[in-house]
N, C-alpha and C. Protein backbone atom coordinates (compact mmCIF):
# COMPACT_ATOMS: atom_id res chain seq x y z
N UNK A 1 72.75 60.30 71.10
CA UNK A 1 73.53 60.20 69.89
C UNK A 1 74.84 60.93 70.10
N UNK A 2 75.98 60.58 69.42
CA UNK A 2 77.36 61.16 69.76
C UNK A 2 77.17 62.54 69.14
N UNK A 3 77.85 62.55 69.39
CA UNK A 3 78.20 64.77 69.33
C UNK A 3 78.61 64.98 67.81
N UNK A 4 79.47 63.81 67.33
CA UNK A 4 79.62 63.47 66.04
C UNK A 4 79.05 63.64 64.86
N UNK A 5 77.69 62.96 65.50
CA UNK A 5 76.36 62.75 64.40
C UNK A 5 75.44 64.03 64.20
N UNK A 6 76.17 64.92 64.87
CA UNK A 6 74.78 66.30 64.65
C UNK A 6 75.44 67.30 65.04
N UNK A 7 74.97 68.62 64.24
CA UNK A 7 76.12 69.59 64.44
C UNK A 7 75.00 70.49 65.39
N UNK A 8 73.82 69.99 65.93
CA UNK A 8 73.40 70.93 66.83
C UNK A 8 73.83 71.42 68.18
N UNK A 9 74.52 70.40 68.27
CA UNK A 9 75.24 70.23 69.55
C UNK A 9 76.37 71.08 69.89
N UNK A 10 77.28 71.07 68.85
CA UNK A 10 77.94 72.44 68.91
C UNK A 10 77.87 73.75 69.03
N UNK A 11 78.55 74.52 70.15
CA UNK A 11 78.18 75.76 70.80
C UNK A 11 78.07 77.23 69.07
N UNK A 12 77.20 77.57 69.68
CA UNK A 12 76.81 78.62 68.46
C UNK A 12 76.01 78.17 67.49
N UNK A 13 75.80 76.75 67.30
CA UNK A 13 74.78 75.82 66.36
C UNK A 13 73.15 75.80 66.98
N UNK A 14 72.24 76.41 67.01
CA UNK A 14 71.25 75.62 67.50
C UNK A 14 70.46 74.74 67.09
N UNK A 15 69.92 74.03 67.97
CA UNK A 15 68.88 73.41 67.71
C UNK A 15 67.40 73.44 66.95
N UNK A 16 66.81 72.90 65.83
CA UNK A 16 65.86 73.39 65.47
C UNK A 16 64.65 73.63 66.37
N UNK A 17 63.69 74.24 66.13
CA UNK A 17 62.57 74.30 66.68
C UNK A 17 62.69 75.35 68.08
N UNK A 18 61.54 75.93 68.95
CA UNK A 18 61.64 76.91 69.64
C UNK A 18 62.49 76.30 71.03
N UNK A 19 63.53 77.05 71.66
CA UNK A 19 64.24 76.60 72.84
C UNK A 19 63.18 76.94 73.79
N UNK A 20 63.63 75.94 74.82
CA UNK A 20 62.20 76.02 76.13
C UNK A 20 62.90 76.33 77.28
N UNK A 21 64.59 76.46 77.57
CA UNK A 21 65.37 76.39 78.35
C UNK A 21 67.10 76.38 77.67
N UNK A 22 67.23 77.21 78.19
CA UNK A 22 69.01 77.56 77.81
C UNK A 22 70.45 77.87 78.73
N UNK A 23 71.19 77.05 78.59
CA UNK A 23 72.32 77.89 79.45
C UNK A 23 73.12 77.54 78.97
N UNK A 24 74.22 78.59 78.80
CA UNK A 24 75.53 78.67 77.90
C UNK A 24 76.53 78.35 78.78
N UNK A 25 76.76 78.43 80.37
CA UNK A 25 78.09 78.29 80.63
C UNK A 25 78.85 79.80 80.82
N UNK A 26 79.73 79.90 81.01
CA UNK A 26 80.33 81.22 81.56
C UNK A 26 80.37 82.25 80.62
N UNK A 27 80.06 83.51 80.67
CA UNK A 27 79.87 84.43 79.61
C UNK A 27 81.91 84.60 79.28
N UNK A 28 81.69 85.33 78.31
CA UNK A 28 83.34 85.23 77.56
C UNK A 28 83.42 86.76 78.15
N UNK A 29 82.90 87.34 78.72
CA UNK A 29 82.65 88.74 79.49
C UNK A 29 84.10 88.23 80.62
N UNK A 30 84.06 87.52 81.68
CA UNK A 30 84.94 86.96 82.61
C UNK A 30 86.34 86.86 82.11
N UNK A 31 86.62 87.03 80.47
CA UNK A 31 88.02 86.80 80.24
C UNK A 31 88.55 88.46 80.64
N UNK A 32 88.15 89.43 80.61
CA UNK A 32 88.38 90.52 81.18
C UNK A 32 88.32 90.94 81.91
N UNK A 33 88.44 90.21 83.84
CA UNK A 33 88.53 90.52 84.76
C UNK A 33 89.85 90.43 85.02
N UNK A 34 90.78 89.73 84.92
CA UNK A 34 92.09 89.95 84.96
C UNK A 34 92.90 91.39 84.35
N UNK A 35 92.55 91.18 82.80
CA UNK A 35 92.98 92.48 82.71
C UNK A 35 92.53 93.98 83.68
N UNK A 36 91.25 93.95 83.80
CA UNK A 36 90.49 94.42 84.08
C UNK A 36 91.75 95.49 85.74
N UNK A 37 91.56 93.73 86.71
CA UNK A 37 92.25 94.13 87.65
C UNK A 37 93.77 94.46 87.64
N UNK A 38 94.43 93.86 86.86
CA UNK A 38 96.07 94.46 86.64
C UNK A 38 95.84 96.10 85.99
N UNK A 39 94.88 96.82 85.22
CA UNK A 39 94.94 97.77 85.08
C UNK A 39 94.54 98.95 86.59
N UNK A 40 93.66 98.52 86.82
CA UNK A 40 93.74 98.54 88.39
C UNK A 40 94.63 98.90 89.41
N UNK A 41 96.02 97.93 89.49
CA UNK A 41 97.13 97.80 90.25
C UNK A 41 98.03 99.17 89.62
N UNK A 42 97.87 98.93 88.35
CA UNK A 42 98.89 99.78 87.56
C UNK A 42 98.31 101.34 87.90
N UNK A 43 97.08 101.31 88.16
CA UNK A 43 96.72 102.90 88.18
C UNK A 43 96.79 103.11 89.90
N UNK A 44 96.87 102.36 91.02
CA UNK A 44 96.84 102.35 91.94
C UNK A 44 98.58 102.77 92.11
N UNK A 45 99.43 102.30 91.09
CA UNK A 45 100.91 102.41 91.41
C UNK A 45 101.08 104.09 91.09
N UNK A 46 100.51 104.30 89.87
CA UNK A 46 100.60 105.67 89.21
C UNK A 46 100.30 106.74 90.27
N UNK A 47 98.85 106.51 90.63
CA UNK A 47 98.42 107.54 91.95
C UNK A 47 99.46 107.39 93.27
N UNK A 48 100.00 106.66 93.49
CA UNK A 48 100.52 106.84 94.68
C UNK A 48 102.33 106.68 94.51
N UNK A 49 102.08 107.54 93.28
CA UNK A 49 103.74 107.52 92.96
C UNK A 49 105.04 106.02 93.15
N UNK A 50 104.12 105.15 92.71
CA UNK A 50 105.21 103.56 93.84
C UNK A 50 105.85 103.39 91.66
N UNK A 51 106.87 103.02 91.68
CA UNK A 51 107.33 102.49 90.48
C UNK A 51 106.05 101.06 90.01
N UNK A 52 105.43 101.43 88.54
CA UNK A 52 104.48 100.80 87.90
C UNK A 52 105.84 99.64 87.55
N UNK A 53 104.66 98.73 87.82
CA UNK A 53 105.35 97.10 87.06
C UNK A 53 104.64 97.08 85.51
N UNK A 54 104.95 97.54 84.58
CA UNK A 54 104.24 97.02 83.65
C UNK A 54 104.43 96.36 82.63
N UNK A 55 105.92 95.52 82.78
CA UNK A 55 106.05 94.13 82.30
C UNK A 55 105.35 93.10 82.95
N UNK A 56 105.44 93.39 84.58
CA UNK A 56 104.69 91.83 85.16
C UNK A 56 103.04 92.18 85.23
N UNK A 57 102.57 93.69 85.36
CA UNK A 57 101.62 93.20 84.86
C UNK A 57 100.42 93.15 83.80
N UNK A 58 101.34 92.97 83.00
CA UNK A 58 100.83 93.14 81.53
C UNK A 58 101.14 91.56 80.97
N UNK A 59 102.45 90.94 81.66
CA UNK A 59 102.37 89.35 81.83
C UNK A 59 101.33 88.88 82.55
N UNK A 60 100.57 88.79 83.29
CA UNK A 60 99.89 88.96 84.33
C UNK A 60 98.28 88.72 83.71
N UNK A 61 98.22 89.85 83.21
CA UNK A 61 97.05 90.42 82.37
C UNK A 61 97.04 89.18 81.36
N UNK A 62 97.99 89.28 80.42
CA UNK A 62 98.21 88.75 79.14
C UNK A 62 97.57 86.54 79.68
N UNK A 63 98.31 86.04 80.53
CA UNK A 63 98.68 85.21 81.10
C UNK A 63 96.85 84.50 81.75
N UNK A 64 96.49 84.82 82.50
CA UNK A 64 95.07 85.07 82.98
C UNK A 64 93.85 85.08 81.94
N UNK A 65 94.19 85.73 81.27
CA UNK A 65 93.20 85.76 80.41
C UNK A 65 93.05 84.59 79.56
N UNK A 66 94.21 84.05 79.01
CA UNK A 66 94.71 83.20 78.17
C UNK A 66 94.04 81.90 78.99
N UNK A 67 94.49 81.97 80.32
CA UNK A 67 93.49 81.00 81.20
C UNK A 67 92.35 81.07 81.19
N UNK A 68 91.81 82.09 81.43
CA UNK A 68 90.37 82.53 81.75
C UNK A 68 89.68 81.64 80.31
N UNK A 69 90.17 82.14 78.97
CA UNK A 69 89.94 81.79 77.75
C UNK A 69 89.70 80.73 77.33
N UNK A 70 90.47 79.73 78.05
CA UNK A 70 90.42 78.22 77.73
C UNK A 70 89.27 77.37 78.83
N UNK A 71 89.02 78.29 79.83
CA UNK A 71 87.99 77.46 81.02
C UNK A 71 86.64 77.71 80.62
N UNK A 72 86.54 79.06 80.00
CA UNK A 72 85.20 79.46 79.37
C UNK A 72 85.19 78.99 78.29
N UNK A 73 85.91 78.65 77.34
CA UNK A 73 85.76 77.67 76.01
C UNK A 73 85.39 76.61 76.45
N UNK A 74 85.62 75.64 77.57
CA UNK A 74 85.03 74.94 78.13
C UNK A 74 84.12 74.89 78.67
N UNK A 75 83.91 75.59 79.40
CA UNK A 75 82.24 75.50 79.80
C UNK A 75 81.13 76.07 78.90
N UNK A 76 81.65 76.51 78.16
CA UNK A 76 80.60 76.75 77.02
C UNK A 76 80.42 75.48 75.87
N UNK A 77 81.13 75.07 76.06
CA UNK A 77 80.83 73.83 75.12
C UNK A 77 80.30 72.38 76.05
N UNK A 78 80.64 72.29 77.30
CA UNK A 78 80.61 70.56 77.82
C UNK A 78 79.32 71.26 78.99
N UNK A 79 79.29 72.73 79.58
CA UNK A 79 78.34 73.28 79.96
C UNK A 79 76.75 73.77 80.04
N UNK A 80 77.13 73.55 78.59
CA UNK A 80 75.63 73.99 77.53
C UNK A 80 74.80 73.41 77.64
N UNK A 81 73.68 74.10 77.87
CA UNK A 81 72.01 73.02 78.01
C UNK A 81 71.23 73.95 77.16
N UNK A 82 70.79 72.44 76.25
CA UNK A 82 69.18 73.70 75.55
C UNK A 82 68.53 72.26 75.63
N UNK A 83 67.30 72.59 75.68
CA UNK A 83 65.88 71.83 75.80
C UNK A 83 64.80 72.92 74.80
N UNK A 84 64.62 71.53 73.86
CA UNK A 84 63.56 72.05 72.70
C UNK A 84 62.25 70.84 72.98
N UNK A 85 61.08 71.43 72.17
CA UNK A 85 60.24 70.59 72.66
C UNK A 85 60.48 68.52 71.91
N UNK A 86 61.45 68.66 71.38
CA UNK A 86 61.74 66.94 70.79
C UNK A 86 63.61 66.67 71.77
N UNK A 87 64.02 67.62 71.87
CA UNK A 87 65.83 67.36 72.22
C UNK A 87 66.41 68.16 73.22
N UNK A 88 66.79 67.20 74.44
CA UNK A 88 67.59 67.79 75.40
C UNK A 88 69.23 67.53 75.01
N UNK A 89 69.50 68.65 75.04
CA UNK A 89 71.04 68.95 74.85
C UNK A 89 71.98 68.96 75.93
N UNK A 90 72.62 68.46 76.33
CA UNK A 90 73.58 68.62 77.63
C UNK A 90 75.28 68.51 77.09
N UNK A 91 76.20 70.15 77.08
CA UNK A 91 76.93 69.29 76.52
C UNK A 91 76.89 69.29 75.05
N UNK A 92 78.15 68.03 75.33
CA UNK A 92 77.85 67.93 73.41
C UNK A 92 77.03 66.08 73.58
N UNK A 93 75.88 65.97 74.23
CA UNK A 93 75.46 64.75 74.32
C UNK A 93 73.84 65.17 73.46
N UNK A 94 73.30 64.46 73.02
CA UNK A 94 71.93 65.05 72.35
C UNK A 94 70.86 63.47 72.95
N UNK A 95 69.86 64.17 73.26
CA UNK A 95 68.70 62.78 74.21
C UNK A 95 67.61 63.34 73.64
N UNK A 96 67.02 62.66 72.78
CA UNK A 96 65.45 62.58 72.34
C UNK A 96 64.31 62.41 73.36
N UNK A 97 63.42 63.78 73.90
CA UNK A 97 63.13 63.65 74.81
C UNK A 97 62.03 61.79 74.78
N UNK A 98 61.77 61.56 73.40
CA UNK A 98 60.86 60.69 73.55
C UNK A 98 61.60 59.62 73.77
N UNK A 99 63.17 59.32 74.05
CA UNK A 99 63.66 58.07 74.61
C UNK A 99 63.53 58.25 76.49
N UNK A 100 62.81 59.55 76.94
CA UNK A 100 63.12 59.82 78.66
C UNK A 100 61.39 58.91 79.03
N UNK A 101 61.77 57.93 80.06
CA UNK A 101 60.68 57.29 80.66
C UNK A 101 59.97 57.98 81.77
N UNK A 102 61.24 58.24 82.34
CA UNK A 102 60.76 59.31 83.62
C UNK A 102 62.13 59.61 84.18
N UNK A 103 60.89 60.87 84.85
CA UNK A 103 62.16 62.15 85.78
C UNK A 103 61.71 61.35 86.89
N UNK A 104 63.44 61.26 87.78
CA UNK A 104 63.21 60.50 88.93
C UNK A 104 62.93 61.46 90.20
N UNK A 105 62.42 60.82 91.16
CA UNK A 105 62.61 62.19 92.18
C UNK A 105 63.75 62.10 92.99
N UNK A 106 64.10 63.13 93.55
CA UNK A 106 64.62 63.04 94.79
C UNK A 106 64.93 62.38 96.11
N UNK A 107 65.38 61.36 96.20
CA UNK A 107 65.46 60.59 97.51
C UNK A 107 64.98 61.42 98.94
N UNK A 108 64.25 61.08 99.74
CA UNK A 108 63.53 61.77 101.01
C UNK A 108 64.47 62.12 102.08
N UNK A 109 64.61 62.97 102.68
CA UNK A 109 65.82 63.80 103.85
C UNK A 109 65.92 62.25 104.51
N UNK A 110 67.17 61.75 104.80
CA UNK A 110 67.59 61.08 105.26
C UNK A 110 67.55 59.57 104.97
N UNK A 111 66.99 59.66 103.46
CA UNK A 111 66.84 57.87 102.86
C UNK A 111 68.09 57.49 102.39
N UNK A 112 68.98 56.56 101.79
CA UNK A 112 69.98 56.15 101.50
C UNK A 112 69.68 56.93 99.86
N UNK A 113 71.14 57.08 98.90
CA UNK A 113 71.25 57.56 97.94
C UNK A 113 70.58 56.55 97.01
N UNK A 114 69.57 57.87 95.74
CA UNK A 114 68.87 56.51 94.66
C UNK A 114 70.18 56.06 94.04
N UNK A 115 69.58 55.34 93.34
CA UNK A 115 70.55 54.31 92.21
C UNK A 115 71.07 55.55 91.38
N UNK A 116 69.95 56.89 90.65
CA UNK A 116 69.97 57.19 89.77
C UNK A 116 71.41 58.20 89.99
N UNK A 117 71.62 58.56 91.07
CA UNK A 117 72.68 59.68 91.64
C UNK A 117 73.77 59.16 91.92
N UNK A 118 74.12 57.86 91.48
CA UNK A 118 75.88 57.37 91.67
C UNK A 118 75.70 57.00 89.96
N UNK A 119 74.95 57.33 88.55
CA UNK A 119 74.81 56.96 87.41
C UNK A 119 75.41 58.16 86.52
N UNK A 120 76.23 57.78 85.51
CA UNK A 120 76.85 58.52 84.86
C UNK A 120 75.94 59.96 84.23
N UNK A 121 76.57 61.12 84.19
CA UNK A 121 76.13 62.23 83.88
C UNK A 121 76.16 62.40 82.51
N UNK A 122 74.71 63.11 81.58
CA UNK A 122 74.77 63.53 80.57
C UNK A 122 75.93 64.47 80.19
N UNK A 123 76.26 63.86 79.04
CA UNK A 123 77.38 64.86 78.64
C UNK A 123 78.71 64.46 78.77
N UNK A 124 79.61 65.03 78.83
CA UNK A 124 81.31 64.69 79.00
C UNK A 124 81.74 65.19 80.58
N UNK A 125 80.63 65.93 81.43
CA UNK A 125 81.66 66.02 82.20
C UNK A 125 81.41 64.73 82.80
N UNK A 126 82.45 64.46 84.33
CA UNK A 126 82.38 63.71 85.53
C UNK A 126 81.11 63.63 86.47
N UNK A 127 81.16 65.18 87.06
CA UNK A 127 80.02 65.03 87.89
C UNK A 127 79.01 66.61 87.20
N UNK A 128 77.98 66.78 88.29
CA UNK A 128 76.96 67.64 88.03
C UNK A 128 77.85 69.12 88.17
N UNK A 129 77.55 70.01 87.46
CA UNK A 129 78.69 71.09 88.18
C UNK A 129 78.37 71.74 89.62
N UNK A 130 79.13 72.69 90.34
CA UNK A 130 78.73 73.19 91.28
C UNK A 130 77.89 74.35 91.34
N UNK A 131 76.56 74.34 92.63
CA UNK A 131 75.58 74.92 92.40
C UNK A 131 74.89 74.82 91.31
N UNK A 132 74.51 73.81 90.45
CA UNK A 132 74.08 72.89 89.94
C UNK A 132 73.00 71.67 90.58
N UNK A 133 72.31 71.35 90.28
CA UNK A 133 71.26 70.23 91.10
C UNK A 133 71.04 68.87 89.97
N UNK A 134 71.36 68.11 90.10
CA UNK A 134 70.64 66.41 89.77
C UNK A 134 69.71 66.52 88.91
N UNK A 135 68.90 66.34 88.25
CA UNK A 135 67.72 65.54 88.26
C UNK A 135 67.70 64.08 87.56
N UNK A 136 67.29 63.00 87.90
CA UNK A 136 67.20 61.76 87.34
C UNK A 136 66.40 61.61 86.24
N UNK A 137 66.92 60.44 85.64
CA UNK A 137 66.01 60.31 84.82
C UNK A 137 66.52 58.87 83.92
N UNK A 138 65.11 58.04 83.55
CA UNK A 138 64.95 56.83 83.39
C UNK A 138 64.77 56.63 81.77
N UNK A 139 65.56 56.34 80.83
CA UNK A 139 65.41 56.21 79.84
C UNK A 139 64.83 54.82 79.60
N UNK A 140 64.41 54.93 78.38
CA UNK A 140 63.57 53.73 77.75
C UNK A 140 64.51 52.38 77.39
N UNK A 141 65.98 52.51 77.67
CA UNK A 141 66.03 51.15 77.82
C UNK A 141 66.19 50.81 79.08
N UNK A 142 65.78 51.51 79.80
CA UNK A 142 65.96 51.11 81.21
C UNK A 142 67.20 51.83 82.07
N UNK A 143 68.31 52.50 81.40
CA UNK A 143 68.94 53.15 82.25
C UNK A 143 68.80 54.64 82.42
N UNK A 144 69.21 54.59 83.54
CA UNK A 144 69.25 55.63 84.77
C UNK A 144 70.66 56.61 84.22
N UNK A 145 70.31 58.20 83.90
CA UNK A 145 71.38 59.29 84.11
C UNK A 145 70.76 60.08 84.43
C-alpha cells in the first residue's frame, strides 16, 4: 500500500501490535561528528599556539552538519524496517505479511543470478543498501521483490 494510505509508515509513527524486528537507519548521534572534529582542530590550534581559524571552522562545523542532517533524515525515513507479526515495513512501503508467498533462497556459489535479485526493491530506494543482504520474496500475485 502507498505510504500515503497509512501513517504507520512514517518515521516516529509505529506500527500497531508488538515489533519482531527494527532498524531505524543512521542514529541523528552522527550529525555531531563534524562539529565534534572542527572543535578538535580548533583546540589542536590553541595548544600549539598556530593562529585558530574560527570562522572556517565554525563554517565547517556549521556546513557538515547541515549535510550530515539531511542524509540521516534520509535514511531514517526510506531506511526504516519494522516487521510486526501482520506488516513488513520497508521504508515508507507497507507489505501485509499475508500477501508474502515465499522467501526465496539464495542462488548456489556459482549458479547464474535468480530472477528475484535483478526485481525492484521494497521501498523507494534503487538498490539494497550497503552491507545490507537481499532476501527474496514471492508475493501472491506472483511477483518477485
Amino acid at each position: 500500500m502507498p505510504a500515503s494510505d497509512t501513517a504507520a509508515t512514517r518515521p516516529g509513527i509505529e506500527p500497531r501490535g508488538p515489533i519482531l524486528y527494527a532498524e531505524d537507519g543512521w542514529s541523528w548521534a552522527w550529525i555531531l561528528a563534524a562539529p565534534v572534529f572542527c572543535a578538535a582542530a580548533a583546540a589542536f590550534e590553541l595548544i600549539t599556539d598556530a593562529p585558530v581559524h574560527w570562522i572556517m571552522l565554525t563554517v565547517c562545523a556549521v556546513a557538515s552538519a547541515l549535510c550530515h542532517g539531511v542524509m540521516i533524515a534520509a535514511t531514517r525515513v526510506h531506511g526504516r524496517v519494522r516487521l510486526t507479526p501482520q506488516v513488513y515495513i520497508q521504508g515508507t512501503e507497507e507489505l501485509g505479511l499475508d500477501r508474502i508467498d515465499a522467501v526465496l533462497p539464495l542462488p548456489a556459489a556459482g549458479a547464474p543470478e535468480a530472477s528475484w535479485q535483478t526485481a525492484r526493491t521494497l521501498g523507494e530506494l534503487r538498490e539494497v543498501p550497503r552491507r545490507r543482504g537481499a532476501v527474496g520474496l514471492r508475493l501472491d500475485s506472483g511477483a518477485e521483490v
